[in-house]
Structures are given as C-alpha cells and as structure tokens.
N, C-alpha and C. Protein backbone atom coordinates (compact mmCIF):
# COMPACT_ATOMS: atom_id res chain seq x y z
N UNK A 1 -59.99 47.51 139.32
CA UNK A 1 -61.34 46.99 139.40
C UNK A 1 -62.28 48.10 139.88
N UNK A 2 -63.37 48.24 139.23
CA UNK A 2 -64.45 48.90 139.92
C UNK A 2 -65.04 49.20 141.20
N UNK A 3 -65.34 49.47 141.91
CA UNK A 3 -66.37 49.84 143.20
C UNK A 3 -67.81 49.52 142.64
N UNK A 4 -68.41 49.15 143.97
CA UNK A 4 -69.78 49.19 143.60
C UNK A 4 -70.32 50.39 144.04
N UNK A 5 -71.87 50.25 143.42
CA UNK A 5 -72.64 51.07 143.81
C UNK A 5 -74.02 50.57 143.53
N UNK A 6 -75.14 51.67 144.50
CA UNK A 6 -76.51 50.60 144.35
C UNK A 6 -77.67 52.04 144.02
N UNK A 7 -78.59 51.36 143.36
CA UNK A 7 -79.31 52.37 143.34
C UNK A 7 -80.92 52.02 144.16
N UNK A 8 -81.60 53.22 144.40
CA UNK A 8 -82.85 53.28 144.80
C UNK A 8 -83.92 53.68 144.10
N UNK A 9 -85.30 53.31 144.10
CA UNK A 9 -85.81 53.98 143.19
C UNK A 9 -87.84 53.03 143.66
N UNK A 10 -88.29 53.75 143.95
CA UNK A 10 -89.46 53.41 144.44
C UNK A 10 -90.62 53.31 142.53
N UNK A 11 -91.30 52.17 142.40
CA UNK A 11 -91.90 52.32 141.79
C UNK A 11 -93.73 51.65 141.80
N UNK A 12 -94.63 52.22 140.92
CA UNK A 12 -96.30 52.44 141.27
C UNK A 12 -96.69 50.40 141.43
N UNK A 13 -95.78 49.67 140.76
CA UNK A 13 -96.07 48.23 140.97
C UNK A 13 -95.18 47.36 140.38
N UNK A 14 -95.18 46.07 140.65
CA UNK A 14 -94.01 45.31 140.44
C UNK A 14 -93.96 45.16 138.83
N UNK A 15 -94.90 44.84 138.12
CA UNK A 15 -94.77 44.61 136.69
C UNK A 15 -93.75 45.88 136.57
N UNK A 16 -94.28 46.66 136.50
CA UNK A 16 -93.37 48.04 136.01
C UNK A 16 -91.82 48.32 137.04
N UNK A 17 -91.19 47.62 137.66
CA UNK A 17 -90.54 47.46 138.45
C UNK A 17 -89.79 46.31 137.79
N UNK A 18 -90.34 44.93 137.39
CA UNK A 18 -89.51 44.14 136.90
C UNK A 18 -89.36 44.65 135.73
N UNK A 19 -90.02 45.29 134.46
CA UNK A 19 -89.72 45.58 133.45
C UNK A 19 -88.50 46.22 133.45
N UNK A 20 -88.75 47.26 133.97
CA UNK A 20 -87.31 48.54 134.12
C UNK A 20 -85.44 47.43 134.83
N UNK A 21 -86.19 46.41 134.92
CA UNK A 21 -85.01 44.95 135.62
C UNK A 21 -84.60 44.70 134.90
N UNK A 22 -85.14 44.03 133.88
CA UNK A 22 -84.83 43.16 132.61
C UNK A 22 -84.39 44.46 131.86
N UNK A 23 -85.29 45.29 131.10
CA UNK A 23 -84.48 46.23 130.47
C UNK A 23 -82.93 46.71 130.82
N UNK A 24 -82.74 46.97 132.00
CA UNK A 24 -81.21 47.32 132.55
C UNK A 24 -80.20 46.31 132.43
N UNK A 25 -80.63 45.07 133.13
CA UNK A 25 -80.13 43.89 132.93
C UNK A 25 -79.57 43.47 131.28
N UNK A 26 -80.88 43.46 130.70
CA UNK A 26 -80.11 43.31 129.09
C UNK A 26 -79.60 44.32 128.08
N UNK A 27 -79.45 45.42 129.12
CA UNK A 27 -78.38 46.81 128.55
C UNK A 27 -76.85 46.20 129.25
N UNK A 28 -77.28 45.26 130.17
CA UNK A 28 -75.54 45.05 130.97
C UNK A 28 -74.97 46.73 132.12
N UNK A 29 -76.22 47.70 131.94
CA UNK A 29 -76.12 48.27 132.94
C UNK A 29 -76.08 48.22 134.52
N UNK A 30 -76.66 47.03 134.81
CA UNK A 30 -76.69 46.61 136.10
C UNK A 30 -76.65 45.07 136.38
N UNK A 31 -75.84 44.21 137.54
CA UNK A 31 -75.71 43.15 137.42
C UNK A 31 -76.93 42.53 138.54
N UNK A 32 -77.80 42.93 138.94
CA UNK A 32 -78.77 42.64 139.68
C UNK A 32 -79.99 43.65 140.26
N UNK A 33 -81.19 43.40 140.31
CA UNK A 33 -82.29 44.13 140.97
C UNK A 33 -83.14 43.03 141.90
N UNK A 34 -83.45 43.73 142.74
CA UNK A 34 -84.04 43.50 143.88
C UNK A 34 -85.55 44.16 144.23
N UNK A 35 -86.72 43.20 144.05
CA UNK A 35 -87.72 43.92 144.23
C UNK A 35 -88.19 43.70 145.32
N UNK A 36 -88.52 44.67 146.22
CA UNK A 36 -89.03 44.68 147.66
C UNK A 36 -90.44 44.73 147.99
N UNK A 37 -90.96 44.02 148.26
CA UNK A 37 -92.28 43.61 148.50
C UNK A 37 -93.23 45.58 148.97
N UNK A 38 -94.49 45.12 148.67
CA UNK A 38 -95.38 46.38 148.74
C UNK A 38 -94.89 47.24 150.16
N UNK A 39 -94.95 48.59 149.65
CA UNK A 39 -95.00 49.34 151.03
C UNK A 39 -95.75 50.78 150.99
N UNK A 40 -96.04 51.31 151.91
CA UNK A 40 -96.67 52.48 151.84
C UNK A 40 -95.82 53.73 152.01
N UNK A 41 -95.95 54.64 150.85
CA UNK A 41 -95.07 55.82 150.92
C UNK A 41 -95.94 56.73 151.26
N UNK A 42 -95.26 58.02 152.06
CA UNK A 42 -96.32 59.21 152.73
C UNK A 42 -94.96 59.95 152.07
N UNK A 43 -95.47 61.11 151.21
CA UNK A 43 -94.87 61.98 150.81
C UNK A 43 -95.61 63.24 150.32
N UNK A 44 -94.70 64.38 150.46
CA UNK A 44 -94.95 65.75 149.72
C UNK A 44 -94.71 65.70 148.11
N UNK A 45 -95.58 66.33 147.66
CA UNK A 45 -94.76 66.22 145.68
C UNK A 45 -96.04 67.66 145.60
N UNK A 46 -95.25 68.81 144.96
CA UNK A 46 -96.21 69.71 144.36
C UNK A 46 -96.56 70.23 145.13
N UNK A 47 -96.09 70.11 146.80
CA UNK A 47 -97.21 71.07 147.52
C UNK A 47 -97.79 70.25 148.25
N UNK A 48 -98.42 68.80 148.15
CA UNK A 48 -99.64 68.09 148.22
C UNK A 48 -98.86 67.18 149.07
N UNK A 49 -99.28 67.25 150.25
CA UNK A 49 -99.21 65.27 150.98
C UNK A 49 -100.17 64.44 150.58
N UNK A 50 -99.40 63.44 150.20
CA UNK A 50 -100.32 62.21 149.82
C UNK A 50 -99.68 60.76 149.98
N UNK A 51 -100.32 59.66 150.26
CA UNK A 51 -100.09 58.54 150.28
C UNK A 51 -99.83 57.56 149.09
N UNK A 52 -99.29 56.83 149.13
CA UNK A 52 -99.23 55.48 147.64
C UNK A 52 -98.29 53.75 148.06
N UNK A 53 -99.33 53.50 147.60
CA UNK A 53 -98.79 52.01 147.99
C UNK A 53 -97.68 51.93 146.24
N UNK A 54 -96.61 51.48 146.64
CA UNK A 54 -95.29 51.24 146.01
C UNK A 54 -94.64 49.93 146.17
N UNK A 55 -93.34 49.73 145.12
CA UNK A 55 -93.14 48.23 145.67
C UNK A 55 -91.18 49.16 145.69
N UNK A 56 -90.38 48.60 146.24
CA UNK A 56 -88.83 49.05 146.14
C UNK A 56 -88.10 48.50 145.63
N UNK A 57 -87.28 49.20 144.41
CA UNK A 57 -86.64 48.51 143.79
C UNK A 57 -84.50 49.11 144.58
N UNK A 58 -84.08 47.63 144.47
CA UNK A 58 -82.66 48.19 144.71
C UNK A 58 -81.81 47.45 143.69
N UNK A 59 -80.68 48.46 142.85
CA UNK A 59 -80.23 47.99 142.06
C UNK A 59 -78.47 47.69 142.36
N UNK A 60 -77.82 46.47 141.88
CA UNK A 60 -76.22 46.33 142.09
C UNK A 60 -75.89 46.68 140.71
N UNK A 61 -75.05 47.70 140.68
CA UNK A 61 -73.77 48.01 139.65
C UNK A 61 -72.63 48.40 140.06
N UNK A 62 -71.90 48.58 139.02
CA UNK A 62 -70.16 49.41 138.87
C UNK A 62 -70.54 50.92 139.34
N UNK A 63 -69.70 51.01 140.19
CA UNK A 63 -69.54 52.86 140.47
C UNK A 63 -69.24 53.49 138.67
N UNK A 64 -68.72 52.99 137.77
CA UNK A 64 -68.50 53.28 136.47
C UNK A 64 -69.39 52.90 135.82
N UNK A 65 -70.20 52.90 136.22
CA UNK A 65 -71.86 52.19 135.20
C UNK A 65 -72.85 53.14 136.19
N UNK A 66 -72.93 53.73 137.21
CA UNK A 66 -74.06 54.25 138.09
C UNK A 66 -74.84 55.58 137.52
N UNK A 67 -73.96 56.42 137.01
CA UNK A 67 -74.83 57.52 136.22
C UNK A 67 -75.56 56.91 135.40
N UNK A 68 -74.95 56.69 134.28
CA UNK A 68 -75.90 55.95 132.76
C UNK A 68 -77.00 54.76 133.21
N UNK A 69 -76.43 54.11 134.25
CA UNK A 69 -77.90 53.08 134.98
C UNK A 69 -78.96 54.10 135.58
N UNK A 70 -78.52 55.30 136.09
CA UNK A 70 -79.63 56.23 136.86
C UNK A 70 -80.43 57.07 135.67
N UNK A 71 -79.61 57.10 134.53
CA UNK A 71 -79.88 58.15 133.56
C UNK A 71 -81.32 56.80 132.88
N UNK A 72 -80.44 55.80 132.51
CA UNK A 72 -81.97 54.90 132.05
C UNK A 72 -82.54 54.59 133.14
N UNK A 73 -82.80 54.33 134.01
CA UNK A 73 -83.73 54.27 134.63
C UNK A 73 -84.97 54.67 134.85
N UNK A 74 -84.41 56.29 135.01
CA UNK A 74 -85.08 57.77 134.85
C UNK A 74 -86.05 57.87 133.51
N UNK A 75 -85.14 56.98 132.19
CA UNK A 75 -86.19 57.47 131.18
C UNK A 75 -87.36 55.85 130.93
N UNK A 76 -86.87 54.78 131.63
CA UNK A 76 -87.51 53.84 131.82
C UNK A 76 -88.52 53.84 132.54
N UNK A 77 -88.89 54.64 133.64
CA UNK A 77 -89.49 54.50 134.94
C UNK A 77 -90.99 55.22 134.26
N UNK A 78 -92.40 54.67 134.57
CA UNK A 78 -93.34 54.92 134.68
C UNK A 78 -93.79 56.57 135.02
N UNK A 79 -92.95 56.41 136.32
CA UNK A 79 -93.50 58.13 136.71
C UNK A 79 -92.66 59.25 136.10
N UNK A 80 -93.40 60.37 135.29
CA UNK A 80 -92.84 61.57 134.79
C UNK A 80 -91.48 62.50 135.63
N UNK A 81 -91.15 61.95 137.08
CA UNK A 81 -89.96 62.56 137.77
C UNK A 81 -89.64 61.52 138.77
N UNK A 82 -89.54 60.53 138.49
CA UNK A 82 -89.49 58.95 139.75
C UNK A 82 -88.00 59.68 140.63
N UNK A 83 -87.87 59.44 142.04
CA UNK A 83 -87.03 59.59 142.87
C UNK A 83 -86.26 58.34 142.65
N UNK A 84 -84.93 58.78 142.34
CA UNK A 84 -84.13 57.79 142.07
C UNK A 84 -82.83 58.24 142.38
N UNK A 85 -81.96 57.43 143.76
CA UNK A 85 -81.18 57.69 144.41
C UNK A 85 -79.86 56.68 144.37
N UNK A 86 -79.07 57.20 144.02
CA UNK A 86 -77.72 56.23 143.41
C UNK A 86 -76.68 56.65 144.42
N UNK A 87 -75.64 55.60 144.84
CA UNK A 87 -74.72 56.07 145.71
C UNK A 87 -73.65 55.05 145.47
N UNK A 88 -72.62 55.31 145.85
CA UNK A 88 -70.98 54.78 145.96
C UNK A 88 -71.09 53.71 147.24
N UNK A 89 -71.05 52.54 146.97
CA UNK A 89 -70.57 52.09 148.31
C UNK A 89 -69.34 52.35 148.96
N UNK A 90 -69.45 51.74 150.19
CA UNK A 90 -67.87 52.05 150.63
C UNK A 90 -66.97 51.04 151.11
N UNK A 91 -67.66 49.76 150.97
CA UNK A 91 -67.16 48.80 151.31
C UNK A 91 -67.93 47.66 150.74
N UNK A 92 -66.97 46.44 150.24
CA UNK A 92 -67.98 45.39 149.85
C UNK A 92 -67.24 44.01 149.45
N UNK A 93 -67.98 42.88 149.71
CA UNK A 93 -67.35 42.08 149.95
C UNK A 93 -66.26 41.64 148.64
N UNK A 94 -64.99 41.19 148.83
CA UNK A 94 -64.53 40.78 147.68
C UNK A 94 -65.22 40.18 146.11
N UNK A 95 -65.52 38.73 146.78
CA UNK A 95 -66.53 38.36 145.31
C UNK A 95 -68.00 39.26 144.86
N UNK A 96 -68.41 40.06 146.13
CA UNK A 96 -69.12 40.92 145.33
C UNK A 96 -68.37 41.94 143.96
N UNK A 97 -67.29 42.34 144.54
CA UNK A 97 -66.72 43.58 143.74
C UNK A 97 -66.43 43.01 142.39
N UNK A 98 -65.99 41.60 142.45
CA UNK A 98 -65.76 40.59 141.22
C UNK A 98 -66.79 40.53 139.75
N UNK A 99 -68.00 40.13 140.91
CA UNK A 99 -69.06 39.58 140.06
C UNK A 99 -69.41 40.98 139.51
N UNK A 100 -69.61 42.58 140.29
CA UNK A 100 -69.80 43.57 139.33
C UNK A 100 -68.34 44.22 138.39
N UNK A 101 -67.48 44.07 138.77
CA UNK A 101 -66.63 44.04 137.46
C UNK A 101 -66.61 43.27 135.84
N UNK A 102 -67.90 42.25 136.71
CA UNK A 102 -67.94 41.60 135.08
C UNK A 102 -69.05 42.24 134.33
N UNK A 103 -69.66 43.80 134.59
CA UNK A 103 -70.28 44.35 133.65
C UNK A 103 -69.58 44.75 133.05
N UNK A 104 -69.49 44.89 131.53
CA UNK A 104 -68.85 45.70 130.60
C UNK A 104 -68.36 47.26 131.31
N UNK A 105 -67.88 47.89 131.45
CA UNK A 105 -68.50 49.10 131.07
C UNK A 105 -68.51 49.96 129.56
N UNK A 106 -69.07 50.76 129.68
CA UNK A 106 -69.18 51.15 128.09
C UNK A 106 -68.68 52.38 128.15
N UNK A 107 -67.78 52.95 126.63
CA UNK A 107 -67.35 53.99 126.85
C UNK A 107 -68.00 55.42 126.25
C-alpha cells in the first residue's frame, strides 16, 4: 500500500484555488483539497518585499502520485512560479492510508 503525502501551495484567491481542486480531483491525482480561509503573506520574490492577501490550499495524495500532483499543479496554478511544497508523511492513520490507496496510480 502506498504512504501518504500532502502538498502546499498558497494561491491569489479561492476561485482559482478551487479550480486547480476539481481539476486534480478529476485527474484522480489527489484524493482531497483543503482550502484555508484568507491570510496575509509577507514575502521576498525578485529582490522586492511585499505583501498579498492569499487563501491556502492543502492537498491529500499517494506518496506515488506526489510528483505528477506537484508537476500539475505547477502548470495549473495562476502564478507564473507558485511555491508549491510537497512532502512524505510519516505517519498516518490506518483508514487514512486506505482511502488514499484508492487513487489509481498511473504508470
């Protein structure tokens, strides 16, 4: 059976946040997203500090689905270089590990 893994990925507003959901979702790349209510990001990009109100997206998949979910994501996502942070869990509850084994994976 698979491992999970989750991804991160901050985006400019929720429409464009649920879109990139459903799109993944009906690739079977990911078995859930999570959109996190508005927040304010303070970051460097280019040199430049600057501020932006954002909403957070967190995504559940297969450790065997996490590249190709990060890879669309990346070409889904609104912003021309979106920060998008994918990782291995290391622990997780049984019927979680279940319910993401029932993504395909693709070969």
């Amino acid at each position: 059976m698979s491992g999970a893994a989750l991804i991160w990925c901050p985006f400019p507003d929720e429409d464009a946040a649920l879109a990139a959901i459903h799109v993944l979702l009906d690739e079977r790349l990911i078995a859930c997203g999570n959109v996190l209510p508005a927040m304010t990001s303070i970051f460097v990009w280019n040199g430049v500090k600057d501020t932006a109100r954002e909403v957070g997206v967190l995504l559940k998949t297969g450790t065997g689905l996490l590249q190709t979910a990060i890879r669309r994501l990346t070409e889904l996502h609104p912003y021309q270089d979106p920060a998008v942070l994918g990782w291995h869990c290391d622990a997780a509850a049984p019927a979680t590990l279940a319910w993401l084994a029932e993504i395909p994976e693709k070969s």
